[in-house]
Protein backbone atom coordinates (compact mmCIF):
# COMPACT_ATOMS: atom_id res chain seq x y z
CA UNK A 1 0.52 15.26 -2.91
CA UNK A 2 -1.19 18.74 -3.49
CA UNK A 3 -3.94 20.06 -1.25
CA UNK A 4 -6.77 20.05 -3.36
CA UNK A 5 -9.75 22.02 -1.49
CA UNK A 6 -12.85 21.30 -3.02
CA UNK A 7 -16.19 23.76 -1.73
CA UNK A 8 -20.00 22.82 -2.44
CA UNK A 9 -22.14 25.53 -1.29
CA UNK A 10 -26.48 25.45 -0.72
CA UNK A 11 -27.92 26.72 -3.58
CA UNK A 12 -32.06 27.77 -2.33
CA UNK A 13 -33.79 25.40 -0.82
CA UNK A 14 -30.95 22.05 -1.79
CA UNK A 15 -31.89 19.39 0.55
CA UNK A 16 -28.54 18.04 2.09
CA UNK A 17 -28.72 15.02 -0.20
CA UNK A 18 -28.63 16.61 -3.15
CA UNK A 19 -25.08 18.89 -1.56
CA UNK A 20 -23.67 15.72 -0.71
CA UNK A 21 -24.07 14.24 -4.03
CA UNK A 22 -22.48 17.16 -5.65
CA UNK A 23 -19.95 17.17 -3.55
CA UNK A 24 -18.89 13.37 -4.43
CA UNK A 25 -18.86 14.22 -8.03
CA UNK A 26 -16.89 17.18 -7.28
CA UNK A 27 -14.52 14.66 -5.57
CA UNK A 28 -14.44 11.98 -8.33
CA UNK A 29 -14.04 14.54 -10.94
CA UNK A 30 -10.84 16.38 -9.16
CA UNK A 31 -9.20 12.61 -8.85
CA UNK A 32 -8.19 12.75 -5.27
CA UNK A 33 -10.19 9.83 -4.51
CA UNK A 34 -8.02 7.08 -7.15
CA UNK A 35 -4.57 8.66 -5.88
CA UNK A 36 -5.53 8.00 -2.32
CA UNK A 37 -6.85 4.38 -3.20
CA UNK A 38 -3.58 4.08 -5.49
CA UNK A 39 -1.10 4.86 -2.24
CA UNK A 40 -3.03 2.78 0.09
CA UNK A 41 -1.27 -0.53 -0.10
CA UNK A 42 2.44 1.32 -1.18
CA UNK A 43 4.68 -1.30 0.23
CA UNK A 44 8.34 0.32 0.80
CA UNK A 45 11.54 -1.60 -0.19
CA UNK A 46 13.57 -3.20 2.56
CA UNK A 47 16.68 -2.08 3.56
CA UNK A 48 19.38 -3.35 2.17
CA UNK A 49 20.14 -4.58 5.73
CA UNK A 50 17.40 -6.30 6.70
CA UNK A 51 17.71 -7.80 2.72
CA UNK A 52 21.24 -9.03 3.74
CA UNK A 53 20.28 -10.63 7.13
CA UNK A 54 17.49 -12.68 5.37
CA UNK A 55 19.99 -13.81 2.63
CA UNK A 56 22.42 -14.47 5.42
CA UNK A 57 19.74 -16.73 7.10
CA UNK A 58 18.78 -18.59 4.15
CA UNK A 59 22.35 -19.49 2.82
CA UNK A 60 23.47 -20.68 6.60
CA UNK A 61 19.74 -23.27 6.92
CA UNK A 62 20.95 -24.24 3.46
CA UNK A 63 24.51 -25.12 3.83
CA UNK A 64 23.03 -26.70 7.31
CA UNK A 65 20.57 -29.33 5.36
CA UNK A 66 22.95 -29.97 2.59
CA UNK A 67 25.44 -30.96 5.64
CA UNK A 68 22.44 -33.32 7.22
CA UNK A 69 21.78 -34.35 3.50
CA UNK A 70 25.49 -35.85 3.13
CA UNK A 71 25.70 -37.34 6.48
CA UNK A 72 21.99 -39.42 5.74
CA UNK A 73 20.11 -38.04 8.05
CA UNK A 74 17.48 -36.20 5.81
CA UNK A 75 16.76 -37.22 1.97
């Protein structure tokens, strides 16, 4: 992401209230605030890996109740 530098300076006698609130529309208006809120929850992919391992897991505990299935001992 590109830096974005964003500068609100005192014009006269601006109470600090009134800098601040330019300053958040400054910030809403350059958009840095939706692309941060957009890339908070990113969730990367899993490897391919860890993908396999879980597919691995899940094919052995199913072969494993279809066995106990067949022999009667779960329905």
């Amino acid at each position: 992401m590109a830096k974005v530098i964003i500068e609100v300076t005192k014009n006269g006698n601006e109470n600090n209230a009134g800098i601040l609130r330019r300053f958040s529309r400054k910030m809403q208006e350059s958009s840095v605030i939706p692309k941060v809120k957009n890339n908070r929850y990113a969730v990367r992919k899993d490897s391919k890996l860890k993908v396999k391992k879980s597919k691995m897991k899940y094919l052995k505990k199913r072969a494993e109740n279809e066995k106990l299935r067949k022999l009667g001992k779960i329905r």
